[in-house]
Structure formats: structure tokens, C-alpha cells
PDB file of N, CA and C in Angstrom:
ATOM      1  N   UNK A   1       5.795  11.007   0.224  1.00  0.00           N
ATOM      2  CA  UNK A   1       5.672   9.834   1.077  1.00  0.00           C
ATOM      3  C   UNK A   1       4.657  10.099   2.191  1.00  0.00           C
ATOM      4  N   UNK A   2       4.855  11.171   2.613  1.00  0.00           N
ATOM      5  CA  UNK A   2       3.429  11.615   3.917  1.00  0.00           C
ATOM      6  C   UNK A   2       2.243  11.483   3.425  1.00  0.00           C
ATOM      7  N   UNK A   3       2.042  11.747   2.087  1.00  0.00           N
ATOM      8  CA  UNK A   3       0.392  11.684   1.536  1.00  0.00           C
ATOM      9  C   UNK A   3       0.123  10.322   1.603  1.00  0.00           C
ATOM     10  N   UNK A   4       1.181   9.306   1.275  1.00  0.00           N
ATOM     11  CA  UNK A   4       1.302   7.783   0.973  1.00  0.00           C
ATOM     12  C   UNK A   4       1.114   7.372   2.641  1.00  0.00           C
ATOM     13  N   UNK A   5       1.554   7.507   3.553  1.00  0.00           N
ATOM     14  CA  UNK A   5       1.109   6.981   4.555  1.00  0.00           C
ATOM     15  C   UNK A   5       0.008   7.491   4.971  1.00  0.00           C
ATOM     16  N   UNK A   6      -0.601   8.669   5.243  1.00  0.00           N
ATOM     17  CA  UNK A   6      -1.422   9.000   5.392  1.00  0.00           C
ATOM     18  C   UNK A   6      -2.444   8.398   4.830  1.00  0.00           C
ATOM     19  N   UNK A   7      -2.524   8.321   3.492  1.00  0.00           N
ATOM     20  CA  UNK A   7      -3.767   7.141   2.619  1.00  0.00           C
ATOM     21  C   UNK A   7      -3.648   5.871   3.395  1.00  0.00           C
ATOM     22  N   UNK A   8      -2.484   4.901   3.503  1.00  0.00           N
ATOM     23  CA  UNK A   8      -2.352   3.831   4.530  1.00  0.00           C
ATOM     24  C   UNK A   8      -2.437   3.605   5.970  1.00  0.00           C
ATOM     25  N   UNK A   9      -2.970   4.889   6.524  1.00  0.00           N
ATOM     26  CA  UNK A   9      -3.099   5.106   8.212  1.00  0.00           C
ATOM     27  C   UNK A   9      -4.789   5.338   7.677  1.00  0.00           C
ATOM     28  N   UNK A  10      -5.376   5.806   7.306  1.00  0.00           N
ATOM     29  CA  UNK A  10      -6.713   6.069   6.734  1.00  0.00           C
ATOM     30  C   UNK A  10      -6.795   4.376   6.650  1.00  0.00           C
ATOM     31  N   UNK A  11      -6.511   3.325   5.896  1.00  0.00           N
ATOM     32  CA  UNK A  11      -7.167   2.059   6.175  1.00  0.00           C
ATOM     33  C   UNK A  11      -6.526   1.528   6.989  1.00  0.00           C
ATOM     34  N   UNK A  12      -5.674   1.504   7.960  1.00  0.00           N
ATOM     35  CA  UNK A  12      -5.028   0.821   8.906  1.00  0.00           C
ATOM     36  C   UNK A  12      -4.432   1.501   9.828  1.00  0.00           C
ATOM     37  N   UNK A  13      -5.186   2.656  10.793  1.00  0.00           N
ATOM     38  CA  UNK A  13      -4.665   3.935  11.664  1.00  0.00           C
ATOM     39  C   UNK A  13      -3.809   3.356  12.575  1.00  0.00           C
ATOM     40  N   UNK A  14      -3.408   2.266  12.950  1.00  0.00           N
ATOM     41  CA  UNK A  14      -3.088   1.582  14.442  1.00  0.00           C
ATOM     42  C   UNK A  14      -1.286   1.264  14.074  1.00  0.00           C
ATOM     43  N   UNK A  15      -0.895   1.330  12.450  1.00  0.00           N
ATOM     44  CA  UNK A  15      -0.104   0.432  12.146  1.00  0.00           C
ATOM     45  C   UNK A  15       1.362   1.349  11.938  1.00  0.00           C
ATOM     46  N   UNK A  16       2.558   1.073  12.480  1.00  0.00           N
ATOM     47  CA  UNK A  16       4.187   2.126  11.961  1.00  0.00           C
ATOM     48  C   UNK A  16       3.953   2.043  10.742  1.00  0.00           C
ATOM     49  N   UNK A  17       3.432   2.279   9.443  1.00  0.00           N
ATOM     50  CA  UNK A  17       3.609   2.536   8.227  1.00  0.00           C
ATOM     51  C   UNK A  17       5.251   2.959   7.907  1.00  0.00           C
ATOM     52  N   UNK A  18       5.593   3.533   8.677  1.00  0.00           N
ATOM     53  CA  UNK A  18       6.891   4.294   8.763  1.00  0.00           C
ATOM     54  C   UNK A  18       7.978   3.112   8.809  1.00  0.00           C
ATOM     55  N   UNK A  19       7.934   2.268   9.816  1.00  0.00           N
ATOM     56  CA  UNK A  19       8.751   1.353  10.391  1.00  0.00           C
ATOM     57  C   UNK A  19       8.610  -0.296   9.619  1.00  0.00           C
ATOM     58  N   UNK A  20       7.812  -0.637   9.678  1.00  0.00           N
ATOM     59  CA  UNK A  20       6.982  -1.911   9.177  1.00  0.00           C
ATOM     60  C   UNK A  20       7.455  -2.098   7.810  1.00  0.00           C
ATOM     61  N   UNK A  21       8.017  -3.759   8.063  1.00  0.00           N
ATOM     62  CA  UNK A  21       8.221  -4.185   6.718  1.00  0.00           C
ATOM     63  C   UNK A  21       8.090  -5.295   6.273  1.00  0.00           C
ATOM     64  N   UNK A  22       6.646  -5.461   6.960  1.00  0.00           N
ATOM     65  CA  UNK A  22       6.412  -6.957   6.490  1.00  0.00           C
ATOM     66  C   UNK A  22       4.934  -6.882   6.520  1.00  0.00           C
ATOM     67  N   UNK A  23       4.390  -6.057   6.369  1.00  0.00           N
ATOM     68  CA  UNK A  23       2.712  -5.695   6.315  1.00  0.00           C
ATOM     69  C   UNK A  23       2.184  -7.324   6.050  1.00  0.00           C
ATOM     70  N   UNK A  24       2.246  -7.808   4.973  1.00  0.00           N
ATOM     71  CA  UNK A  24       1.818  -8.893   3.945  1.00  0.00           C
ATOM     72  C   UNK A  24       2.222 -10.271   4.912  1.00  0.00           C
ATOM     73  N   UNK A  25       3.457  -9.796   5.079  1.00  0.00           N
ATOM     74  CA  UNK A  25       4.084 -11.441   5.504  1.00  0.00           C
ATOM     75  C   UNK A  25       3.579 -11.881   7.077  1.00  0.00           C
ATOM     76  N   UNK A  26       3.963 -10.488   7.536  1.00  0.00           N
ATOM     77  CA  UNK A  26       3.233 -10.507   9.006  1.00  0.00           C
ATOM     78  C   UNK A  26       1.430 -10.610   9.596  1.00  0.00           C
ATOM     79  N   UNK A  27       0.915 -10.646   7.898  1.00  0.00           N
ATOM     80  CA  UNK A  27      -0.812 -10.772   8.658  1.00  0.00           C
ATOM     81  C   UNK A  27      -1.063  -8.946   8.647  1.00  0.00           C
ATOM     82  N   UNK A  28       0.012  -8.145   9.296  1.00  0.00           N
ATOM     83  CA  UNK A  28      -0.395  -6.523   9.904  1.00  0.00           C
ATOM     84  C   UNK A  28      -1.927  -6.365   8.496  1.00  0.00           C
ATOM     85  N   UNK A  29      -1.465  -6.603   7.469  1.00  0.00           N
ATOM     86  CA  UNK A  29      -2.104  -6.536   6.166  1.00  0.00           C
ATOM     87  C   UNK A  29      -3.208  -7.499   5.518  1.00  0.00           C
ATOM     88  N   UNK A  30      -4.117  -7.716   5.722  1.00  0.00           N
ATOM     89  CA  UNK A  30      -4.822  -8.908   4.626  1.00  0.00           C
ATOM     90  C   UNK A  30      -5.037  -8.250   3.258  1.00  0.00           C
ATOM     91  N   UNK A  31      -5.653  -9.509   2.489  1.00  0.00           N
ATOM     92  CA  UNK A  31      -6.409  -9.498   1.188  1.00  0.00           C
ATOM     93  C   UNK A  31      -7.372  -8.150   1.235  1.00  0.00           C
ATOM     94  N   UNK A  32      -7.924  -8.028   2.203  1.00  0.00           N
ATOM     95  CA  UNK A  32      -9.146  -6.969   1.933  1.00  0.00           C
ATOM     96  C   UNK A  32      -8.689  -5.488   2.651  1.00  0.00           C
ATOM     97  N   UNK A  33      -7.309  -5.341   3.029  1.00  0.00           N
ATOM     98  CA  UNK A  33      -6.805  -4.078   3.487  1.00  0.00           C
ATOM     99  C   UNK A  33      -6.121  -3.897   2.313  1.00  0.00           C
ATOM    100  N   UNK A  34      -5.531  -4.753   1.658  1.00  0.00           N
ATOM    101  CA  UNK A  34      -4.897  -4.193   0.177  1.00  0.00           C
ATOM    102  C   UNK A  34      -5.759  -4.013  -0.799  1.00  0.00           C
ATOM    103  N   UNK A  35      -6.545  -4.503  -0.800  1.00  0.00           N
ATOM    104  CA  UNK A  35      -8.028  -4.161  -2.211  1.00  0.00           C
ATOM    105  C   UNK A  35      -8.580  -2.626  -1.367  1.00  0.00           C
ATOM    106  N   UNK A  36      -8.681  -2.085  -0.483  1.00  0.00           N
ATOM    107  CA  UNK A  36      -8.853  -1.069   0.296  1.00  0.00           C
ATOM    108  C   UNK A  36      -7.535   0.011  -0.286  1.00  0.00           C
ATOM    109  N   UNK A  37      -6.414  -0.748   0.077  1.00  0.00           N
ATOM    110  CA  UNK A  37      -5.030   0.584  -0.505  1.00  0.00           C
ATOM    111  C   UNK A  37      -5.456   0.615  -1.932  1.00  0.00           C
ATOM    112  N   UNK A  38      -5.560  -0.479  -2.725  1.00  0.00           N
ATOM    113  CA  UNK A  38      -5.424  -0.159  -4.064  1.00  0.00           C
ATOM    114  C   UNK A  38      -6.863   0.414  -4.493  1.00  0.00           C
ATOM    115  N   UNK A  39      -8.040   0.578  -3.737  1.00  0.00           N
ATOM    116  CA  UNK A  39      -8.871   1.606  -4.130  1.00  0.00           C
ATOM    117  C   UNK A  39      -8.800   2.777  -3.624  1.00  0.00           C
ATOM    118  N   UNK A  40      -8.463   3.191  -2.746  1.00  0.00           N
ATOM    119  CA  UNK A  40      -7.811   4.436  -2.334  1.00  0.00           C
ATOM    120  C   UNK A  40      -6.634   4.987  -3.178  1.00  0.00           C
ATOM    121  N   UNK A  41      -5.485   4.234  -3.416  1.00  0.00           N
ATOM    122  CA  UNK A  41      -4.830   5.280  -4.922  1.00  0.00           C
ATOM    123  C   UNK A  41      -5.327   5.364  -6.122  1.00  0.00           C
ATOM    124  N   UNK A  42      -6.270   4.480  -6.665  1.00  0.00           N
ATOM    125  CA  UNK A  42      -7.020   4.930  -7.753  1.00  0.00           C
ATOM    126  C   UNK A  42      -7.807   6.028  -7.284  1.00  0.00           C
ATOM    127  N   UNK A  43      -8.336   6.517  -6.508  1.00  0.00           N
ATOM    128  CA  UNK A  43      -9.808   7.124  -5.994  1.00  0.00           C
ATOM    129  C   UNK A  43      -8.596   8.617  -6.229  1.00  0.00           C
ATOM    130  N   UNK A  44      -7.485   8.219  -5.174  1.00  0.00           N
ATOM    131  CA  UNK A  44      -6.807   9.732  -5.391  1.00  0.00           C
ATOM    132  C   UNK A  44      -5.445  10.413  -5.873  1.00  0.00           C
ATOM    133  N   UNK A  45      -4.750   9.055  -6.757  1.00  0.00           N
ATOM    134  CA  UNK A  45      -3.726   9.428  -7.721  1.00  0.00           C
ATOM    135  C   UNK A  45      -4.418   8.991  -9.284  1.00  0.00           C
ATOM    136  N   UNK A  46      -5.310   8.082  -9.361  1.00  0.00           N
ATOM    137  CA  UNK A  46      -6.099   7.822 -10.597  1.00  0.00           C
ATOM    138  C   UNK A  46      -4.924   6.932 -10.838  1.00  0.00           C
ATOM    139  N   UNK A  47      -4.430   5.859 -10.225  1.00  0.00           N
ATOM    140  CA  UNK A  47      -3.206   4.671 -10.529  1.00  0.00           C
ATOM    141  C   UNK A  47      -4.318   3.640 -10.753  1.00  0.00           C
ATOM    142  N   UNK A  48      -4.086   2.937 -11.662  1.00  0.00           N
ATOM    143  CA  UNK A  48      -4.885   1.597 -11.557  1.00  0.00           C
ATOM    144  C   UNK A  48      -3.797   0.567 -11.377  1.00  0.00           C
ATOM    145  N   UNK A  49      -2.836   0.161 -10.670  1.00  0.00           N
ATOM    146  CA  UNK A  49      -2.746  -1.311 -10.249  1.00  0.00           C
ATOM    147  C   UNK A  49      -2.763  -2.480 -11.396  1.00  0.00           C
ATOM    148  N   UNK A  50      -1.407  -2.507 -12.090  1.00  0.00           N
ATOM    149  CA  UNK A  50      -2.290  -4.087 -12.423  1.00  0.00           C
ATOM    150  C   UNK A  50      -2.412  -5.198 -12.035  1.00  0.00           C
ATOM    151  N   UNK A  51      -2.978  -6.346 -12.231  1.00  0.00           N
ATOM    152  CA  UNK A  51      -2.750  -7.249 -11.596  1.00  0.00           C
ATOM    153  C   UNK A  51      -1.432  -8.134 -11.182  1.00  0.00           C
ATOM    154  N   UNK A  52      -0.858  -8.340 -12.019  1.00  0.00           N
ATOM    155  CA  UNK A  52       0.673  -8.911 -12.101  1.00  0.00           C
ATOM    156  C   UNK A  52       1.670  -8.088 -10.917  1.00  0.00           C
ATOM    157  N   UNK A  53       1.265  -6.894 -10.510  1.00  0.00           N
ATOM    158  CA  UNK A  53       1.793  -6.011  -9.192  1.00  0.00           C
ATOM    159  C   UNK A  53       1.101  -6.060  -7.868  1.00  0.00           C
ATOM    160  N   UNK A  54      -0.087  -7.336  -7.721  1.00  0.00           N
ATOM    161  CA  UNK A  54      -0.889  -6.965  -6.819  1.00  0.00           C
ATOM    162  C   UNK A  54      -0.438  -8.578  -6.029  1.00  0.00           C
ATOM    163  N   UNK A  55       1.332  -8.214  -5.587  1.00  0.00           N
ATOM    164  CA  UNK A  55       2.314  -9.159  -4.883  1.00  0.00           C
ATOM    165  C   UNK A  55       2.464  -8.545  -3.938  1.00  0.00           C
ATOM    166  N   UNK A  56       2.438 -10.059  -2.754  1.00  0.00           N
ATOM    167  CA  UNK A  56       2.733  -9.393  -1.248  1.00  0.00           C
ATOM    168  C   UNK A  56       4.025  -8.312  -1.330  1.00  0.00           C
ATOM    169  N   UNK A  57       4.943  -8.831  -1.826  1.00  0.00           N
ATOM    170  CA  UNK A  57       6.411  -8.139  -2.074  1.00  0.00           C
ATOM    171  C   UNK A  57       6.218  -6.233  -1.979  1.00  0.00           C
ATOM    172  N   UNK A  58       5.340  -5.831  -2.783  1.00  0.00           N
ATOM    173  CA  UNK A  58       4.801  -4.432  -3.270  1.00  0.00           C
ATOM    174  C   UNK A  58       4.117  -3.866  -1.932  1.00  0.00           C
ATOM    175  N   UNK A  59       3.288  -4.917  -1.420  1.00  0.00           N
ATOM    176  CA  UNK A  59       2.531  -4.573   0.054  1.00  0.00           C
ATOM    177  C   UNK A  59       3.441  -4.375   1.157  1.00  0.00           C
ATOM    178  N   UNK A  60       4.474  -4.836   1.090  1.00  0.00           N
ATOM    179  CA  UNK A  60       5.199  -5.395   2.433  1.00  0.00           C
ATOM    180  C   UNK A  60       5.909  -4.343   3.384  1.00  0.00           C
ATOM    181  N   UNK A  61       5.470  -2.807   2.850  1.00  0.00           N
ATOM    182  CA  UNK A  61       6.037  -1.523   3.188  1.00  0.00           C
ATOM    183  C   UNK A  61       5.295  -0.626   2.634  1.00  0.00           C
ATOM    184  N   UNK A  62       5.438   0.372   3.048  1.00  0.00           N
ATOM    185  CA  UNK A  62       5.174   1.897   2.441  1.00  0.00           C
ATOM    186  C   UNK A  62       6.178   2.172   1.439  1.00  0.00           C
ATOM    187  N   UNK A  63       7.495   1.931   2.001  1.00  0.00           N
ATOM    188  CA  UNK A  63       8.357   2.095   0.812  1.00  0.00           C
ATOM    189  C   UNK A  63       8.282   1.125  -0.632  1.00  0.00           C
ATOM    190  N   UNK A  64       8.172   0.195  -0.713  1.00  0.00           N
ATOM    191  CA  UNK A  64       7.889  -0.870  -1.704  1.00  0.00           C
ATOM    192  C   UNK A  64       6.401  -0.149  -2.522  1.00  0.00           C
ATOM    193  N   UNK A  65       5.551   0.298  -1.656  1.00  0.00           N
ATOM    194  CA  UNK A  65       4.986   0.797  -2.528  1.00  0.00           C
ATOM    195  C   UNK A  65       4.550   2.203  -3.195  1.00  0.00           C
ATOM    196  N   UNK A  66       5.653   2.662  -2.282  1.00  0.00           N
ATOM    197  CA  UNK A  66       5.656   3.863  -3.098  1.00  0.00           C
ATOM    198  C   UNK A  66       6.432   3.575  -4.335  1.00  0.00           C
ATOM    199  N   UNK A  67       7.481   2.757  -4.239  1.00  0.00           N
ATOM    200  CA  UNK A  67       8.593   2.130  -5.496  1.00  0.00           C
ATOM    201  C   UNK A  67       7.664   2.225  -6.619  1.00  0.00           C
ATOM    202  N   UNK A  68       6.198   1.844  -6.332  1.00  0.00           N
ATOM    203  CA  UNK A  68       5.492   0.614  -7.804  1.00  0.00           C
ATOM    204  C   UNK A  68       4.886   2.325  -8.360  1.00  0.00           C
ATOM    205  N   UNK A  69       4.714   2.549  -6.888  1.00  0.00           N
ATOM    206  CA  UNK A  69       3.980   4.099  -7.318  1.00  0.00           C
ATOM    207  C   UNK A  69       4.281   4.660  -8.467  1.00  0.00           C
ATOM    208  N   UNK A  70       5.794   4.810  -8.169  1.00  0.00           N
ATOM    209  CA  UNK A  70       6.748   5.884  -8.964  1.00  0.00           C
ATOM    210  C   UNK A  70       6.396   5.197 -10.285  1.00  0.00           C
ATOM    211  N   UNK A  71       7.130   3.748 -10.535  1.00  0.00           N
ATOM    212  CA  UNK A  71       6.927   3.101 -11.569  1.00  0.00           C
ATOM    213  C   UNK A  71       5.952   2.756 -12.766  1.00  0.00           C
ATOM    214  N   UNK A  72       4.605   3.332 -11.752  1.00  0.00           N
ATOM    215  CA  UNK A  72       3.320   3.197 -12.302  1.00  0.00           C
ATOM    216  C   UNK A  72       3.092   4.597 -13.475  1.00  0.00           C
ATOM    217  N   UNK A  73       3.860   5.628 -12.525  1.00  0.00           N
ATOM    218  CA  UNK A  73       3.453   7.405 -12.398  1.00  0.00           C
ATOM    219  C   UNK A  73       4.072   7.486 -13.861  1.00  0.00           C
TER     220      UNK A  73
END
């Protein structure tokens, strides 16, 4: 989970990754900070994302997406 926030403090340094659970719903997150996360875990778990997972729901935490992580892995 530390590598996982750490990748998400790398595009959004300012934000509780830790605490926060509404990234998506709250704005904390746009369209172009999540096309940013989801090229950053391809770049360094080699996950490609598919589209049908690329729901605010999945964004809306660190934990949620580490969930898809696992699921992906």
C-alpha cells in the first residue's frame, strides 16, 4: 500500500491518500489525474486498466484501488 500511495502523492502530493474517500466524488481527483494514476501503474506494475474499471467508484480511495489492483494482479 506505501508504494500505492506514494505513486498517488507523485500525481497529487498535497492530497491524505491515506484518509480520503471520495477523490472522484469530491473533485480532490479529475479526468486527467486519473489518466495520470492509470499511466503511472502501467509504467510501474505493467497493469493495464480496462476500460469497464475506469469508474469513479475504483478512484474514490487508495484503498478501492488497490482492491482493482489485487484483482487485476
Amino acid at each position: 500500500m506505501d508504494e500505492l500511495i506514494a505513486l498517488l502523492k507523485k500525481v497529487k502530493p498535497n492530497v491524505d491518500f491515506e484518509n480520503e474517500d471520495g477523490l472522484v466524488d469530491r473533485g480532490i481527483l479529475d479526468s486527467l489525474d486519473v489518466i495520470s494514476i492509470i499511466a503511472e501503474i502501467s509504467d510501474k506494475y505493467g497493469i493495464a486498466i480496462p476500460n469497464d474499471e475506469i469508474i469513479p467508484d475504483n478512484f474514490n480511495s487508495a484503498e478501492a484501488l488497490k482492491e482493482l489492483l489485487d484483482d487485476l494482479m
